[in-house]
C-alpha atoms as a PDB file:
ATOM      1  CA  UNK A   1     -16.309   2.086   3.858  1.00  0.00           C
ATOM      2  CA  UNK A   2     -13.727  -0.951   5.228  1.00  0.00           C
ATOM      3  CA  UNK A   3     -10.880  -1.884   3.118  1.00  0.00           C
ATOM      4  CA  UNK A   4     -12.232  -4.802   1.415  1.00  0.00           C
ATOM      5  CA  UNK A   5     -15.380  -2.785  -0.463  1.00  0.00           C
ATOM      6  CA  UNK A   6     -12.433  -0.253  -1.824  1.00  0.00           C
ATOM      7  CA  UNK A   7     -10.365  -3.095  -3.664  1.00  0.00           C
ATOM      8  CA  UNK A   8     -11.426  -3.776  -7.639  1.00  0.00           C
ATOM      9  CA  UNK A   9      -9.389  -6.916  -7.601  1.00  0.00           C
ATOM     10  CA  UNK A  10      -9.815 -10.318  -6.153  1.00  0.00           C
ATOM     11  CA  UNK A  11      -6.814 -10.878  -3.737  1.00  0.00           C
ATOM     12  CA  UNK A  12      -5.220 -13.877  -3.075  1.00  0.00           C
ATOM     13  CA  UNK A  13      -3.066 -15.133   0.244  1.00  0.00           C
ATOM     14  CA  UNK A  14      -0.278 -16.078  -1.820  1.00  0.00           C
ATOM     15  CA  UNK A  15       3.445 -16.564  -0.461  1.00  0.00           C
ATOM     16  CA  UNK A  16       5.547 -15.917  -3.288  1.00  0.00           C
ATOM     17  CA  UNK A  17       9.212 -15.555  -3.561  1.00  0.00           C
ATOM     18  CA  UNK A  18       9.951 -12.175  -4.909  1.00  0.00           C
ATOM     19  CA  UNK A  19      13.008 -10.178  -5.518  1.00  0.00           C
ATOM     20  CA  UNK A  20      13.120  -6.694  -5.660  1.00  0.00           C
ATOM     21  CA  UNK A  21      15.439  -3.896  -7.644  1.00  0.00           C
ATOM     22  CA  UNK A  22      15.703  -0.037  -7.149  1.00  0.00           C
ATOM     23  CA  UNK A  23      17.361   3.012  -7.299  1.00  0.00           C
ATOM     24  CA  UNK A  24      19.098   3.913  -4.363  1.00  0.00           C
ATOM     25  CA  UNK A  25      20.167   7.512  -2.925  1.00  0.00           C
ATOM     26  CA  UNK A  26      23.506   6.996  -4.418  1.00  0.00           C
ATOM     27  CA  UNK A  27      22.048   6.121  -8.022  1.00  0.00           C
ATOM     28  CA  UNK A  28      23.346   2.420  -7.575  1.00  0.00           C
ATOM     29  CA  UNK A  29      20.933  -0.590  -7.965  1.00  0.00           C
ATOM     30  CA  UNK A  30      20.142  -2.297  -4.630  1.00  0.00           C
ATOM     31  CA  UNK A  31      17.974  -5.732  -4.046  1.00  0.00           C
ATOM     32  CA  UNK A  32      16.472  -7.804  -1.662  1.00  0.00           C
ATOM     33  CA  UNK A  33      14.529 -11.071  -1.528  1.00  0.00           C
ATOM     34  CA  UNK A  34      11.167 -11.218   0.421  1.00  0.00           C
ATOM     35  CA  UNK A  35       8.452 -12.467   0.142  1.00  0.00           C
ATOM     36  CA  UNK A  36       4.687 -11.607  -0.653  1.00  0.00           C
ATOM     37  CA  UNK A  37       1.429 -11.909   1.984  1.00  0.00           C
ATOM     38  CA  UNK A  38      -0.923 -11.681  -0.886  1.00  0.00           C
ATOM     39  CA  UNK A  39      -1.310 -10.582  -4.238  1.00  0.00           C
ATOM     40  CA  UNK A  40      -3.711  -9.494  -7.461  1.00  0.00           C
ATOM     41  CA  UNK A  41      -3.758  -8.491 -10.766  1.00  0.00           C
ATOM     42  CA  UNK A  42      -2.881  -4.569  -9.357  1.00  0.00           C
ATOM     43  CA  UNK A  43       0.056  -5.544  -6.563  1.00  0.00           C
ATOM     44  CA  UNK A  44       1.054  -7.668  -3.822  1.00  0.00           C
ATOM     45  CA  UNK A  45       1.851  -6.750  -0.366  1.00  0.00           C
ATOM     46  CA  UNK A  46       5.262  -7.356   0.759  1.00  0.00           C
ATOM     47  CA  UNK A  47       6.490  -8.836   4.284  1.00  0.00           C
ATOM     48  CA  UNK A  48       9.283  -6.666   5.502  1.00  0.00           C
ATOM     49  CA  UNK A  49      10.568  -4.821   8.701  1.00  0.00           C
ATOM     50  CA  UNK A  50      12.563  -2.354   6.310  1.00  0.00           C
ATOM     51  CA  UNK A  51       9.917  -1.135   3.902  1.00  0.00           C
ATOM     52  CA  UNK A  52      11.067   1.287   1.333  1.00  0.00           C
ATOM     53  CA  UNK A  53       9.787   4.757   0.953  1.00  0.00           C
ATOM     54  CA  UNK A  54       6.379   5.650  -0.191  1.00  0.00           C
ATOM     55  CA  UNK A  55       6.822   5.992  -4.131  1.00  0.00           C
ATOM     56  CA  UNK A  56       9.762   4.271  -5.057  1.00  0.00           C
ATOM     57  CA  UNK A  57       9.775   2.776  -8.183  1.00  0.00           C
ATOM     58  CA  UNK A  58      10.459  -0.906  -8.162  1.00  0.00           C
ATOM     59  CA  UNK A  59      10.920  -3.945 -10.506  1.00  0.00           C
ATOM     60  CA  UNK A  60      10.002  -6.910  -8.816  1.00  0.00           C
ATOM     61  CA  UNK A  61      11.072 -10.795 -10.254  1.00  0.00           C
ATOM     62  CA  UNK A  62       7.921 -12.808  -8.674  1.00  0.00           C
ATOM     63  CA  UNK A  63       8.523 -17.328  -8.513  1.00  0.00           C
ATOM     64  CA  UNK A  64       5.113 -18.459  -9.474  1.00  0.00           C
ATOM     65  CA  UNK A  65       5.013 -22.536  -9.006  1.00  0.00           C
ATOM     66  CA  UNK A  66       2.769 -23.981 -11.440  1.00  0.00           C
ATOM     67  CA  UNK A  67       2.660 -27.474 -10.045  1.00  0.00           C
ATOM     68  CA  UNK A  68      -0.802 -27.818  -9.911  1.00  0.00           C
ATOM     69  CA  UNK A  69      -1.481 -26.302 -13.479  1.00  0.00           C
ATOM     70  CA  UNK A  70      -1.468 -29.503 -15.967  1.00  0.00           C
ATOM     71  CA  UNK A  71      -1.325 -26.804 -18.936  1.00  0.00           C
ATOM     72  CA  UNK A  72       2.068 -25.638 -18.254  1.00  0.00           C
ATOM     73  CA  UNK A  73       3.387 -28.919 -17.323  1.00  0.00           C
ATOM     74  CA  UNK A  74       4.235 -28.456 -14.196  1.00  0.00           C
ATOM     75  CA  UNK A  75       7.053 -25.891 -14.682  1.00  0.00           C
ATOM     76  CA  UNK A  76       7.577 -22.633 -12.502  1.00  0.00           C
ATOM     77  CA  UNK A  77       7.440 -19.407 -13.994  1.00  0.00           C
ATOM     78  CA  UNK A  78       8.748 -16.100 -13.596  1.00  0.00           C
ATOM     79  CA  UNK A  79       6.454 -12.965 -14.053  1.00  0.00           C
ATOM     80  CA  UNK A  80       8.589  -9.698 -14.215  1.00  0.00           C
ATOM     81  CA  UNK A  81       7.045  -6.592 -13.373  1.00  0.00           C
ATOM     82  CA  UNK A  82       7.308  -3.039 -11.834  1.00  0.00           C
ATOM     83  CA  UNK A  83       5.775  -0.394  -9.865  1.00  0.00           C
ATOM     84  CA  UNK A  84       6.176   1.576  -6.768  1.00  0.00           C
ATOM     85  CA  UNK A  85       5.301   1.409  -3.193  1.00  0.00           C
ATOM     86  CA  UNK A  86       1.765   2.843  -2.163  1.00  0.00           C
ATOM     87  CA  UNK A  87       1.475   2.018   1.351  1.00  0.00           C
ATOM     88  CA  UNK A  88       4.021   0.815   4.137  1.00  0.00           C
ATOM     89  CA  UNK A  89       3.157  -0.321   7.805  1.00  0.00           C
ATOM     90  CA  UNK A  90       4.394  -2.537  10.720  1.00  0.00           C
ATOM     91  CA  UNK A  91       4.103  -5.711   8.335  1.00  0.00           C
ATOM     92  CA  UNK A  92       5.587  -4.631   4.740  1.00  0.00           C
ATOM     93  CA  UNK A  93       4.501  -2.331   1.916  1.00  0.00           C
ATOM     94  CA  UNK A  94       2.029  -2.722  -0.907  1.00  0.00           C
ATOM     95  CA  UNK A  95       3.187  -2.265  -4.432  1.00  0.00           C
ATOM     96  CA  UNK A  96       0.996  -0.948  -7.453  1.00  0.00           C
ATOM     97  CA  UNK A  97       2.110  -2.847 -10.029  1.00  0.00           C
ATOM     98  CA  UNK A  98       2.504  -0.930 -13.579  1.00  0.00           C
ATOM     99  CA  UNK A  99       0.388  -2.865 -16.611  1.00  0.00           C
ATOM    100  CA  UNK A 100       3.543  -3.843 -18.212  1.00  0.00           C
ATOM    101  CA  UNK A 101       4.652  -7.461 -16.935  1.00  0.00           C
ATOM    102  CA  UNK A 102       6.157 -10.448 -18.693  1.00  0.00           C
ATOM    103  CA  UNK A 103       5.120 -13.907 -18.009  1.00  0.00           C
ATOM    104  CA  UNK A 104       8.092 -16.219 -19.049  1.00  0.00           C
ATOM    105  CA  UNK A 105       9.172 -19.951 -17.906  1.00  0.00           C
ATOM    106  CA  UNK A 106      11.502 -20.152 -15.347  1.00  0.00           C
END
């Protein structure tokens, strides 16, 4: 079985501004700002030379312009959510997001 017949979500080649928070080794909060290859309702995969550690929990701030969405006038908003990294290799690391996020303008 390839890769694409084990995914249950539809992704999308999205490159999205997105800033992420954890706990580091000394128990302070630490950040960086990246940004995503693609993304679905489960995670995104994030472009990075220094992925983090397989399992580290993560809350990640994701820029989502809505331009192109007449609904929402044509704000940007800001969806908040967290999870942990599931995979790293030579391009990034793939994070499964939680099912708690929050949608909010931006």
């Amino acid at each position: 079985m390839d890769k694409s017949d084990r995914r249950k979500m539809e992704r999308f080649d999205l490159e999205l501004a997105a800033k992420l928070t954890w706990t580091g080794k000394d128990k302070e909060h630490e950040s960086i700002e990246l940004m995503t290859s693609n993304i679905c309702a489960d995670g995104a995969f994030i472009i990075t030379d220094r992925p983090l550690p397989k399992g580290t929990d993560v809350k990640m701030d994701l820029i989502l312009p809505l331009d192109r969405l007449h609904e929402f006038g044509g704000r940007q908003s800001r969806l908040d959510a967290s999870g942990f990294v599931i995979r790293t290799d030579q391009q990034g690391m793939a994070i499964r997001f939680d099912k708690k996020y929050e949608i909010s303008p931006y």
